[in-house]
PDB file of N, CA and C in Angstrom:
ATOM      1  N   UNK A   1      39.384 -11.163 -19.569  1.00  0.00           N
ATOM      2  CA  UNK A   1      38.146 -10.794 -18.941  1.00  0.00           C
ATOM      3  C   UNK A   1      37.107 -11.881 -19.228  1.00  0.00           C
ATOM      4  N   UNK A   2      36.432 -12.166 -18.336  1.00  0.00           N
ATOM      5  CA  UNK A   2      35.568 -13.325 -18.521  1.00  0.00           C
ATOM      6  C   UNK A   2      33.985 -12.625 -18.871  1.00  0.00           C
ATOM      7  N   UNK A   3      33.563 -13.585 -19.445  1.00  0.00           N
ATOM      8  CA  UNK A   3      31.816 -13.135 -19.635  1.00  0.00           C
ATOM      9  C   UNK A   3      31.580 -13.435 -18.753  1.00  0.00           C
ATOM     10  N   UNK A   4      30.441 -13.175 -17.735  1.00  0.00           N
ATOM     11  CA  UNK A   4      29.382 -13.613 -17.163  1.00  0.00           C
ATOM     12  C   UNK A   4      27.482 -13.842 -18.219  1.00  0.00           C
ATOM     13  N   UNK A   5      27.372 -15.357 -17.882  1.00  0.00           N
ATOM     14  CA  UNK A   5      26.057 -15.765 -18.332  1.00  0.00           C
ATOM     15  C   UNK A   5      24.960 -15.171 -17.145  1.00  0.00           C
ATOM     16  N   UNK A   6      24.131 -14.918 -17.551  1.00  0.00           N
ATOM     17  CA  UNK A   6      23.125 -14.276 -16.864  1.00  0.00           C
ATOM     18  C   UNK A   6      22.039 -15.043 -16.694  1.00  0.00           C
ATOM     19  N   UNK A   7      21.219 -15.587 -15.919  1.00  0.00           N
ATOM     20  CA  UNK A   7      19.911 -16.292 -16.170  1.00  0.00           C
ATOM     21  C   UNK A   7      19.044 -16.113 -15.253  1.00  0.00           C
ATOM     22  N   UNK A   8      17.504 -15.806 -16.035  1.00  0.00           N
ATOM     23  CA  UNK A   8      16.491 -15.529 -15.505  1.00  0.00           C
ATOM     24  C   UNK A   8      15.971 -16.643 -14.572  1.00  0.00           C
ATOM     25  N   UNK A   9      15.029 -16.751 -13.879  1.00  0.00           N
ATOM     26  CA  UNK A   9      13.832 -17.918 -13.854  1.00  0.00           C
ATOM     27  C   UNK A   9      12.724 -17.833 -14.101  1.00  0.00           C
ATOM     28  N   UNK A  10      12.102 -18.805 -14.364  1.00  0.00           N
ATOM     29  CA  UNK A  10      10.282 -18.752 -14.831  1.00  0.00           C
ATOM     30  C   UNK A  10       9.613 -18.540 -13.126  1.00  0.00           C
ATOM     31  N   UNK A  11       8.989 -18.110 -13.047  1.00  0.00           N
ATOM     32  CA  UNK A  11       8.029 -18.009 -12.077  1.00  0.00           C
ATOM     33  C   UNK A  11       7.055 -19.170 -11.917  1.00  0.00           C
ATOM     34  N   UNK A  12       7.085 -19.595 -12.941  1.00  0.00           N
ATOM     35  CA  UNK A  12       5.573 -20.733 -13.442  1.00  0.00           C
ATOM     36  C   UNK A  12       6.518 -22.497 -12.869  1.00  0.00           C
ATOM     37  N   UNK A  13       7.898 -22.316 -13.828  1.00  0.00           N
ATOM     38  CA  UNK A  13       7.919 -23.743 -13.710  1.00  0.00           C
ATOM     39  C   UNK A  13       9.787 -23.924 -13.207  1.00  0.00           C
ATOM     40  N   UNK A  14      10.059 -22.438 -13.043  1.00  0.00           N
ATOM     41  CA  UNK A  14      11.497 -22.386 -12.453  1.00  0.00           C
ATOM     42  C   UNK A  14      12.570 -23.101 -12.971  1.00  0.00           C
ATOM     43  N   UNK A  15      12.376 -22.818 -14.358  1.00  0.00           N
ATOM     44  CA  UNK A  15      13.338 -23.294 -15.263  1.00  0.00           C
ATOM     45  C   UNK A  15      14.020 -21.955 -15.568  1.00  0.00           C
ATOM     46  N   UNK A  16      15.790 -21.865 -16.347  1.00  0.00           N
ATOM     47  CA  UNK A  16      16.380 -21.260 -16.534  1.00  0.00           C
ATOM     48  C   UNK A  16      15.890 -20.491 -17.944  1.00  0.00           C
ATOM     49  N   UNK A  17      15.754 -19.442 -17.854  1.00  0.00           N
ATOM     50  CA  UNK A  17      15.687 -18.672 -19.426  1.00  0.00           C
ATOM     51  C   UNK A  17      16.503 -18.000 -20.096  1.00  0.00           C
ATOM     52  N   UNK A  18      17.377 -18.106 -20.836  1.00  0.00           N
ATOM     53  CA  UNK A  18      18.691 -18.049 -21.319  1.00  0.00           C
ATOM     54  C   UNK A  18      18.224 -16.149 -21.776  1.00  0.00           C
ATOM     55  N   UNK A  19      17.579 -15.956 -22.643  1.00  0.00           N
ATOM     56  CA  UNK A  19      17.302 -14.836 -23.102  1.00  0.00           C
ATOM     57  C   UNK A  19      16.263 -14.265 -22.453  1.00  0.00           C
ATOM     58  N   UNK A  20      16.195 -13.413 -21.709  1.00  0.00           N
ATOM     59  CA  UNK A  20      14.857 -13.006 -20.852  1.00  0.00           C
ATOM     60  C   UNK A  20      14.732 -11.608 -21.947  1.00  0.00           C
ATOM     61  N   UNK A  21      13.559 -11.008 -21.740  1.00  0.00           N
ATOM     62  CA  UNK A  21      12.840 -10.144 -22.405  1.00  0.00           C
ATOM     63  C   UNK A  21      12.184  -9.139 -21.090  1.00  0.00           C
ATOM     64  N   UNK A  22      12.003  -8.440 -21.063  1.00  0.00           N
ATOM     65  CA  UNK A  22      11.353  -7.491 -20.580  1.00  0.00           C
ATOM     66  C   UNK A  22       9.981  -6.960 -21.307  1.00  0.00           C
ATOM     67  N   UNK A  23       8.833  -7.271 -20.543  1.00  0.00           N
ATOM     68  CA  UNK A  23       7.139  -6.822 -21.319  1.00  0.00           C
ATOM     69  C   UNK A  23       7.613  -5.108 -21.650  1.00  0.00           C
ATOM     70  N   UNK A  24       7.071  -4.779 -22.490  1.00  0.00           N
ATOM     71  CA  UNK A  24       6.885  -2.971 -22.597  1.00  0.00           C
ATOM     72  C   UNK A  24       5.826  -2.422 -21.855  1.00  0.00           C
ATOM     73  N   UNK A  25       6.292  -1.431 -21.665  1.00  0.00           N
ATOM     74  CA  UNK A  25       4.761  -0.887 -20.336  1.00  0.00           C
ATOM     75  C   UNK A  25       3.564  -0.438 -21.568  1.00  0.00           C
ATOM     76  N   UNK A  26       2.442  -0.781 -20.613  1.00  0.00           N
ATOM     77  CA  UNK A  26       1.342  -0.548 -21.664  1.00  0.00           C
ATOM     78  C   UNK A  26       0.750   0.893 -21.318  1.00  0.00           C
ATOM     79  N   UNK A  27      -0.332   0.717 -22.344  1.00  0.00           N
ATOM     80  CA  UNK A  27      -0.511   3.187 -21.956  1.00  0.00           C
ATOM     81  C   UNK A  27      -0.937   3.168 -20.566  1.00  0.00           C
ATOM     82  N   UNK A  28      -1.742   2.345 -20.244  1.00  0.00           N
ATOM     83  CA  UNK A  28      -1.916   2.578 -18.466  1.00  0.00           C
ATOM     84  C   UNK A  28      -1.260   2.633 -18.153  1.00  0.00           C
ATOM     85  N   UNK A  29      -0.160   2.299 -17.883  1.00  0.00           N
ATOM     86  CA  UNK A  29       1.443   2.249 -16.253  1.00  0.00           C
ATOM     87  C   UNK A  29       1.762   3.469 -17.330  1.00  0.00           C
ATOM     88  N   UNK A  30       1.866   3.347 -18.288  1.00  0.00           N
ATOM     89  CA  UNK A  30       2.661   5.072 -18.542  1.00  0.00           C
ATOM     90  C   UNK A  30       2.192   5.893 -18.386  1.00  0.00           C
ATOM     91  N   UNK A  31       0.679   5.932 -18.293  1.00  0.00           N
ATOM     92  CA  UNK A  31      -0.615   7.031 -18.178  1.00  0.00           C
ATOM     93  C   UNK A  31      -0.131   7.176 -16.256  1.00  0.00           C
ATOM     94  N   UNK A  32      -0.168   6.303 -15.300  1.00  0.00           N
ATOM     95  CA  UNK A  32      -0.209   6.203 -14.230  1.00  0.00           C
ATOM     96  C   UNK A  32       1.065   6.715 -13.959  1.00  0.00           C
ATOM     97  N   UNK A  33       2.021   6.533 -14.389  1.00  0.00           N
ATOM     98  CA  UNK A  33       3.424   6.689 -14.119  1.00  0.00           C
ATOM     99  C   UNK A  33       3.777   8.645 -14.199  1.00  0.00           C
ATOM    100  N   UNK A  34       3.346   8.579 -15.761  1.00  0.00           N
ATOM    101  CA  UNK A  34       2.717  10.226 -15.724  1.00  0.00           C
ATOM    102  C   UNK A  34       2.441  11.548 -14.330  1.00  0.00           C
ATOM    103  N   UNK A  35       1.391  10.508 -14.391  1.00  0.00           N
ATOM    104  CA  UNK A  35       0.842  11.326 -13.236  1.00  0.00           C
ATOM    105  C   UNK A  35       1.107  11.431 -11.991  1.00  0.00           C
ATOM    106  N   UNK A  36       1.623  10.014 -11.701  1.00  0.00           N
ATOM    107  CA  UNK A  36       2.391  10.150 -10.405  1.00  0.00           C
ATOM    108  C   UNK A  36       3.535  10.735 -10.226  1.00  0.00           C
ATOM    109  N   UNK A  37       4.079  11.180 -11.116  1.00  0.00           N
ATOM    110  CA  UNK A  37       5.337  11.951 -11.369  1.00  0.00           C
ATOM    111  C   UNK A  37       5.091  13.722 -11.612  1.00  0.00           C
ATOM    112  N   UNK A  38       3.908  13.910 -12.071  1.00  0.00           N
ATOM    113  CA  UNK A  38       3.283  15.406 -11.822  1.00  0.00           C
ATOM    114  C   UNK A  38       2.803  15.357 -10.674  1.00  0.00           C
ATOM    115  N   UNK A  39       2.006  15.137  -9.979  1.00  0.00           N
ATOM    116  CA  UNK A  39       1.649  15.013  -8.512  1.00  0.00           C
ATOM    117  C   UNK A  39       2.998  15.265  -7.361  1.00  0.00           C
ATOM    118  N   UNK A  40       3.854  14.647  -7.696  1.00  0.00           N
ATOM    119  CA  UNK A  40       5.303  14.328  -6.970  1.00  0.00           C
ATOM    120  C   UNK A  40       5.625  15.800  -6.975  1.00  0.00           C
ATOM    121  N   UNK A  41       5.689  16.171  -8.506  1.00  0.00           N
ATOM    122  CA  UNK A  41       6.609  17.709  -8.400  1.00  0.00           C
ATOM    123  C   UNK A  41       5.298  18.691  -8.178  1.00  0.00           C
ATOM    124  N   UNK A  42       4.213  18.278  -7.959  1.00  0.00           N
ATOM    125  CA  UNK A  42       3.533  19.436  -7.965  1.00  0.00           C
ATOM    126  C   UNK A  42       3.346  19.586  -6.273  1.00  0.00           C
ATOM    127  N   UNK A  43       3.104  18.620  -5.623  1.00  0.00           N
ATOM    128  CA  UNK A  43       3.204  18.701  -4.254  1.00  0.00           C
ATOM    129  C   UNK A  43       4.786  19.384  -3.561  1.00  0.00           C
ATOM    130  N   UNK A  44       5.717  18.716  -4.120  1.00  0.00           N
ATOM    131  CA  UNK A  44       6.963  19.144  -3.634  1.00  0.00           C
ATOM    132  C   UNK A  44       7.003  20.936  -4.118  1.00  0.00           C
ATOM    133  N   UNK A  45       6.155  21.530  -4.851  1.00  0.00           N
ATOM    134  CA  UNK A  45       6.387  22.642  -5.409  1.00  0.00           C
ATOM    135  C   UNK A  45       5.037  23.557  -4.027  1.00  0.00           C
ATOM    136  N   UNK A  46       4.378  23.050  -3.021  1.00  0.00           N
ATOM    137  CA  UNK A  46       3.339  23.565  -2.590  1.00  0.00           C
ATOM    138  C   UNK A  46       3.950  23.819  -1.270  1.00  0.00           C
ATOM    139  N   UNK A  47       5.186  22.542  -1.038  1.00  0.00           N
ATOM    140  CA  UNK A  47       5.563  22.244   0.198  1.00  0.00           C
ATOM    141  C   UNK A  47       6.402  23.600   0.313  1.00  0.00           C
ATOM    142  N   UNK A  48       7.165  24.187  -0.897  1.00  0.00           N
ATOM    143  CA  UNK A  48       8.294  25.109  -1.211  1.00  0.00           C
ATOM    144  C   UNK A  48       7.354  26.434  -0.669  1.00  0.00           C
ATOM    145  N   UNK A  49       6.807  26.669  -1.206  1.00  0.00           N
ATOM    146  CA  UNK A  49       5.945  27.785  -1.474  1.00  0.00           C
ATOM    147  C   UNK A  49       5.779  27.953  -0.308  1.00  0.00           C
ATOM    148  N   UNK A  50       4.634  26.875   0.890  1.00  0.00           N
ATOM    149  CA  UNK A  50       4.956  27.241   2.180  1.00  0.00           C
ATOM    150  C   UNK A  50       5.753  27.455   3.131  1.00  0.00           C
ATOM    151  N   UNK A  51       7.099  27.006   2.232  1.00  0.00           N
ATOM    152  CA  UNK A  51       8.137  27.464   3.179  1.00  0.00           C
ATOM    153  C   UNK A  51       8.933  28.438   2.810  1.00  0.00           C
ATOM    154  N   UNK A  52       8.930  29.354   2.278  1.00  0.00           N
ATOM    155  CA  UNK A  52       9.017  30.598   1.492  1.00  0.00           C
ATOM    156  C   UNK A  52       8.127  31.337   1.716  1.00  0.00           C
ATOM    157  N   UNK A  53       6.878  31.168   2.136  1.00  0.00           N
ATOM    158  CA  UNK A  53       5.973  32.452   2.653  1.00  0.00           C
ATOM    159  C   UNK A  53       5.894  32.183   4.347  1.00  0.00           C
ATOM    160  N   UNK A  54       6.459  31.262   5.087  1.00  0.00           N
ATOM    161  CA  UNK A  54       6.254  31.227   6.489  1.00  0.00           C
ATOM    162  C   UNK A  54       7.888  31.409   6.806  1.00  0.00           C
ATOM    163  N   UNK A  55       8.832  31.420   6.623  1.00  0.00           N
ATOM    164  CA  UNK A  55      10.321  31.869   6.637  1.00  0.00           C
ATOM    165  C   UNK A  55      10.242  33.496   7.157  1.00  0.00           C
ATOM    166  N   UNK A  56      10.908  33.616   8.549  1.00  0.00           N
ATOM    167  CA  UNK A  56      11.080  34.632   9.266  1.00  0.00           C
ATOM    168  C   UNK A  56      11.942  35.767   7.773  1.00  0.00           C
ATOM    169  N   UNK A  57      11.740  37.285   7.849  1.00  0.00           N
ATOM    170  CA  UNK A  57      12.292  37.869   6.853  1.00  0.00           C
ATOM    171  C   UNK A  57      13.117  39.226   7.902  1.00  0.00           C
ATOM    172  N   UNK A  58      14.185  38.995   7.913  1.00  0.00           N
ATOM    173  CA  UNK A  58      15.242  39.630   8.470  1.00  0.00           C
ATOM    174  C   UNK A  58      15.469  40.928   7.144  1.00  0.00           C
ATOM    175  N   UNK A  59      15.871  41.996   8.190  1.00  0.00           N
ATOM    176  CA  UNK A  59      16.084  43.530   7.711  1.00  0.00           C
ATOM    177  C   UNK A  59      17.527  43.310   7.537  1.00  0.00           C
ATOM    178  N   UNK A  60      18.642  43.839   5.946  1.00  0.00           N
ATOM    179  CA  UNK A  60      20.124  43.580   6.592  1.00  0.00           C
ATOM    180  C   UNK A  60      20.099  44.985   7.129  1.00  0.00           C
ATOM    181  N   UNK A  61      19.667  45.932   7.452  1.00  0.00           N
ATOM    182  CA  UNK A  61      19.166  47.116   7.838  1.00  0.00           C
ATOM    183  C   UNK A  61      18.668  47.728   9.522  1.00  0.00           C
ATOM    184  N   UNK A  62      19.501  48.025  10.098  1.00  0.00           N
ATOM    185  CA  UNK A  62      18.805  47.877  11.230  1.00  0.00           C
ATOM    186  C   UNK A  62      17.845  49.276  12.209  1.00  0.00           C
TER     187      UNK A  62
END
């Protein structure tokens, strides 16, 4: 099985970067990320609701 080498590029001077790193998100994008992710399920939870109270309701009863 062979390795594969992996390599980044610089943006700046488009040289190869053998070890790339990834920044850590700072409290803003996680603060933002947060919330956009409650918003997401809280809307998808409004969309439900209206379609659960506007849904025709059949008798099995006739």
């Amino acid at each position: 099985m062979s390795t594969e080498i992996k390599y980044r590029y610089c943006n700046v001077c488009k040289h190869e970067v053998e070890d790339p790193s990834k920044k850590p998100l700072t409290r803003m994008q996680i603060t933002i990320w947060v919330i956009l992710m409650v918003a997401t399920i809280g809307i998808a939870a409004i969309v439900l609701a209206i379609y659960y109270s506007t849904r025709p309701k059949y008798s099995p009863i006739p």
